[in-house]
C-alpha atoms as a PDB file:
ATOM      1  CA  UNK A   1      10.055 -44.073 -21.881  1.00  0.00           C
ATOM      2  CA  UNK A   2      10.202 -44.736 -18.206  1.00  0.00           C
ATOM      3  CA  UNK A   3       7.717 -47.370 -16.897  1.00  0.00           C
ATOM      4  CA  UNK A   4       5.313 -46.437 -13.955  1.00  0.00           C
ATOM      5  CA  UNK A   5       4.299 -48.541 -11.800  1.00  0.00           C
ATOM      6  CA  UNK A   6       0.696 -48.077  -9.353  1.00  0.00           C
ATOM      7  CA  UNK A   7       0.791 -50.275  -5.977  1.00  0.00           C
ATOM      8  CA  UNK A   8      -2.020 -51.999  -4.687  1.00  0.00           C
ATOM      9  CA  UNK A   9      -3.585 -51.397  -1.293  1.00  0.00           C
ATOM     10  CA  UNK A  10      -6.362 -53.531  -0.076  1.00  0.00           C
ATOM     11  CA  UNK A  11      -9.069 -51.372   0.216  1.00  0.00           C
ATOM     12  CA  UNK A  12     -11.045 -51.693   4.313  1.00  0.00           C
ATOM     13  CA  UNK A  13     -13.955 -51.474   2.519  1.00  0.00           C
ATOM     14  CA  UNK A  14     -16.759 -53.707   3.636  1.00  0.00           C
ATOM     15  CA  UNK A  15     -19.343 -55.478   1.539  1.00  0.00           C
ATOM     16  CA  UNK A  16     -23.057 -55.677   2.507  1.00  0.00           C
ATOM     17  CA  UNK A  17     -22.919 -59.134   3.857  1.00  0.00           C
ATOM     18  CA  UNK A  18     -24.422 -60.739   6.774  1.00  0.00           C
ATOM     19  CA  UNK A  19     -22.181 -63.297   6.568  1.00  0.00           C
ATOM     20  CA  UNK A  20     -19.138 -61.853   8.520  1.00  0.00           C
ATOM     21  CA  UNK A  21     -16.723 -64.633   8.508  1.00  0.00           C
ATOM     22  CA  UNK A  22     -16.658 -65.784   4.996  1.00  0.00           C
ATOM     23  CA  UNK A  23     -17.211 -64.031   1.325  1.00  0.00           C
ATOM     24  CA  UNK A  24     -18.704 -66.153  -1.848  1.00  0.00           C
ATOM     25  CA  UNK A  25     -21.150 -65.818  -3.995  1.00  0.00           C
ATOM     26  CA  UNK A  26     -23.211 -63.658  -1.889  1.00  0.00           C
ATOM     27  CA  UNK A  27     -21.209 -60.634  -2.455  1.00  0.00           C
ATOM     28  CA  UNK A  28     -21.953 -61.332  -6.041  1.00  0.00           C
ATOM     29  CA  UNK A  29     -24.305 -58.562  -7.434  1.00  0.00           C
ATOM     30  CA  UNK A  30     -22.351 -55.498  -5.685  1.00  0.00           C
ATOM     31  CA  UNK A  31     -19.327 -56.869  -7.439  1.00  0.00           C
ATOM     32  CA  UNK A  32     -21.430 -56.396 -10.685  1.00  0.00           C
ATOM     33  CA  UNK A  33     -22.447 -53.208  -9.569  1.00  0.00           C
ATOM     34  CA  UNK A  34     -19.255 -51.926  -9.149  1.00  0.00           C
ATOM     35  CA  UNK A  35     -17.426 -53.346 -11.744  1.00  0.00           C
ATOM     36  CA  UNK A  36     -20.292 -51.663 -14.050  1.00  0.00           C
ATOM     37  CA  UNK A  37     -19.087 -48.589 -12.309  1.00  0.00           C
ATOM     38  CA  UNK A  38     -15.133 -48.839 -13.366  1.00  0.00           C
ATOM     39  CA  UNK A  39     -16.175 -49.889 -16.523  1.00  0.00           C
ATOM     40  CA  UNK A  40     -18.376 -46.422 -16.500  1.00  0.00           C
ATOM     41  CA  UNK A  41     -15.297 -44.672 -15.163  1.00  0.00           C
ATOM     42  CA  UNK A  42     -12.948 -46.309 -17.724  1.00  0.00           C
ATOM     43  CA  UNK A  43     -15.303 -45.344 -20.675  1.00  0.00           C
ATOM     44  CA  UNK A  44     -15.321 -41.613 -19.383  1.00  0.00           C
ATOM     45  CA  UNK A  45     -11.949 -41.151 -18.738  1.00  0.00           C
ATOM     46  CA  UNK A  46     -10.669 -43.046 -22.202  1.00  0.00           C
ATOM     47  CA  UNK A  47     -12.630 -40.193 -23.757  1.00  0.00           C
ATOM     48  CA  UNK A  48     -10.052 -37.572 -22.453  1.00  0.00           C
ATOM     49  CA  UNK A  49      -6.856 -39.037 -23.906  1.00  0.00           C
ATOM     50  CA  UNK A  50      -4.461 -37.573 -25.790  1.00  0.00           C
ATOM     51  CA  UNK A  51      -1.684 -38.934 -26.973  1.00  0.00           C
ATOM     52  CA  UNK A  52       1.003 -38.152 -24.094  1.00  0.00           C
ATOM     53  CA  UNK A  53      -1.189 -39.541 -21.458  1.00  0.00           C
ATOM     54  CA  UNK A  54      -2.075 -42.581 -23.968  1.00  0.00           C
ATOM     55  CA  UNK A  55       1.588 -43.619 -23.842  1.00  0.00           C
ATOM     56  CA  UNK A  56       1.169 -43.275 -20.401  1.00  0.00           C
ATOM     57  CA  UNK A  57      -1.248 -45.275 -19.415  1.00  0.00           C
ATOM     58  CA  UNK A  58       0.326 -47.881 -22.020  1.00  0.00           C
ATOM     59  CA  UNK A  59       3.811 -47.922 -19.630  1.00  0.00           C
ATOM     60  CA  UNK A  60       1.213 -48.536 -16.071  1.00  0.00           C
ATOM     61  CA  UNK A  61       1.501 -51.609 -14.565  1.00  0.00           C
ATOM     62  CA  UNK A  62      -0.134 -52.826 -12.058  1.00  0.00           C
ATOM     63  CA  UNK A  63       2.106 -54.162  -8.518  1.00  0.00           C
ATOM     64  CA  UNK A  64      -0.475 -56.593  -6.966  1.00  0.00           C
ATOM     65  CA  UNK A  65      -0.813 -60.051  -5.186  1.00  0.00           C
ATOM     66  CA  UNK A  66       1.714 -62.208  -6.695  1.00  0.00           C
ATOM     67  CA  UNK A  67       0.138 -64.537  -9.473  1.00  0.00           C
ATOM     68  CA  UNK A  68       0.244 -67.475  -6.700  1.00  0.00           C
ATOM     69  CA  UNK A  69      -1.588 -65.638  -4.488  1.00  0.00           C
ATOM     70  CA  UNK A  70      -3.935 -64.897  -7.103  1.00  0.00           C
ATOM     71  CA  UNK A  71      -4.614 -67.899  -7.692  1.00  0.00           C
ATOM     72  CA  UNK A  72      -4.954 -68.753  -4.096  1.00  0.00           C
ATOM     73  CA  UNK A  73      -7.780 -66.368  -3.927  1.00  0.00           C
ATOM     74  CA  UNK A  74      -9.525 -67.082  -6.440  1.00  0.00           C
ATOM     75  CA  UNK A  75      -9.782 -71.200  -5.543  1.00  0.00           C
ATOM     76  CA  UNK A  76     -10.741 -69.513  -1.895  1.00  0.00           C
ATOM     77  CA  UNK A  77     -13.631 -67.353  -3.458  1.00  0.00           C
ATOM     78  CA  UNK A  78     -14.768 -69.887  -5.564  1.00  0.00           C
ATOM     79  CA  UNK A  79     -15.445 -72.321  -2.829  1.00  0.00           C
ATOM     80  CA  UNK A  80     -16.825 -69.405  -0.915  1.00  0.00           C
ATOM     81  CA  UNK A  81     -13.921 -69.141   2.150  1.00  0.00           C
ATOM     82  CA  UNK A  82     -12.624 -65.436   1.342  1.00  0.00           C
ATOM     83  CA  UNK A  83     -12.017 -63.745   4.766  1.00  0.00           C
ATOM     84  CA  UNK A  84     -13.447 -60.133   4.259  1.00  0.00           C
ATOM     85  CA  UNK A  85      -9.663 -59.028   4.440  1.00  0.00           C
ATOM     86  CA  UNK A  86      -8.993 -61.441   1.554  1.00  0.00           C
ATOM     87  CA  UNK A  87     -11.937 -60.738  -0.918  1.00  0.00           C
ATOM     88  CA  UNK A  88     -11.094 -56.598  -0.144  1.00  0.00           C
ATOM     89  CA  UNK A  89      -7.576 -57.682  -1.722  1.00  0.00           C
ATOM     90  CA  UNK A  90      -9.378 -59.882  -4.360  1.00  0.00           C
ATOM     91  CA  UNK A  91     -11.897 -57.304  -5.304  1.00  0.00           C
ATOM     92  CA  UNK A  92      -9.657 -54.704  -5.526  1.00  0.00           C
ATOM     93  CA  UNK A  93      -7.097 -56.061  -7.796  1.00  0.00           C
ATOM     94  CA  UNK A  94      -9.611 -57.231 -10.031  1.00  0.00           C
ATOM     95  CA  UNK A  95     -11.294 -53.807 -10.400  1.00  0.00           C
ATOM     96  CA  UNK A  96      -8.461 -51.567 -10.832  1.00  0.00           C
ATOM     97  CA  UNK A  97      -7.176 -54.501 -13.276  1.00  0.00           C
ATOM     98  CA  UNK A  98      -9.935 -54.359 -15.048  1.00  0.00           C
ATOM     99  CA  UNK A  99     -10.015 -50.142 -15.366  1.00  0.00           C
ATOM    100  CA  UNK A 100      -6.497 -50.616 -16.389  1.00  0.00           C
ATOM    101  CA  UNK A 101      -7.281 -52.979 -19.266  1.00  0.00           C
ATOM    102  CA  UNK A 102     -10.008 -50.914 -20.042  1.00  0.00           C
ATOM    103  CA  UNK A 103      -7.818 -47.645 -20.382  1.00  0.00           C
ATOM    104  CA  UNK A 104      -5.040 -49.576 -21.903  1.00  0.00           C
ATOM    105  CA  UNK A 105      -7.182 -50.914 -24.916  1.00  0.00           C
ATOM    106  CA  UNK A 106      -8.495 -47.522 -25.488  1.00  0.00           C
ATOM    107  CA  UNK A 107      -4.634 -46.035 -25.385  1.00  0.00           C
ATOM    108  CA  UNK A 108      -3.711 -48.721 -27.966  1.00  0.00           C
ATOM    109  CA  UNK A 109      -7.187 -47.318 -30.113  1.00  0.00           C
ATOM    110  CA  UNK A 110      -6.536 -43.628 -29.606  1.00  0.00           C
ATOM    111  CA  UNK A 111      -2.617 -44.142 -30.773  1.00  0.00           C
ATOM    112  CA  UNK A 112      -3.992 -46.205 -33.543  1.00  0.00           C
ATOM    113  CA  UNK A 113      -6.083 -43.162 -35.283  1.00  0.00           C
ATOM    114  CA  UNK A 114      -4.908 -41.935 -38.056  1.00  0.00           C
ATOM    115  CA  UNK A 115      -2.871 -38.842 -37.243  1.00  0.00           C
ATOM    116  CA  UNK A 116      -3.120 -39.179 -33.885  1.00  0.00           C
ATOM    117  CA  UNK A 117       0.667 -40.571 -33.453  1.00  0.00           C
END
């Protein structure tokens, strides 16, 4: 099976912050709110699977910030120093990393059914 691979683009989105220069804890509850919302999505779209586009979705993975960078990020969010160009990359990797683990675990379910592989 060939492996397929989904690139990450920072997203220009903006978050409803006064504070311009730096992101931290502030952004905190639309985070939530979207997060609930891929986690909605993931849910949804799980329900659809069949066993062809389970394997599928088993073989994505995700091309993102390197795990270094990661890191950096994440030390720069939690002491509240995220440029908004940063915590767009941040945010972004983490949701569609999270719908992808979502959407994984239900692949791994579906294929696990009895007569479904």
């Amino acid at each position: 099976m060939r492996e397929a691979t989904v690139q990450i683009e920072p997203c220009d989105c903006t978050p409803s912050d006064d504070n311009t220069k730096r992101m931290g804890m502030t952004s905190f509850p639309e985070w939530v709110q979207s997060q609930k919302l891929v986690s909605q999505l993931a849910e949804r779209l799980g329900d659809t699977l069949t066993e062809a586009s389970a394997r599928a979705i088993l073989a994505l993975q995700l091309e993102g910030p390197t795990p270094e960078r990661r890191e950096q990020l994440a030390a720069r969010a939690n002491e509240g120093l995220l440029a908004k160009e940063e915590f767009a990359e941040y945010e972004t990797y983490a949701q569609l990393r999270g719908l992808l683990s979502i959407l994984q675990s239900k692949a791994r379910l579906y294929l696990a059914r009895p007569g479904s592989a």
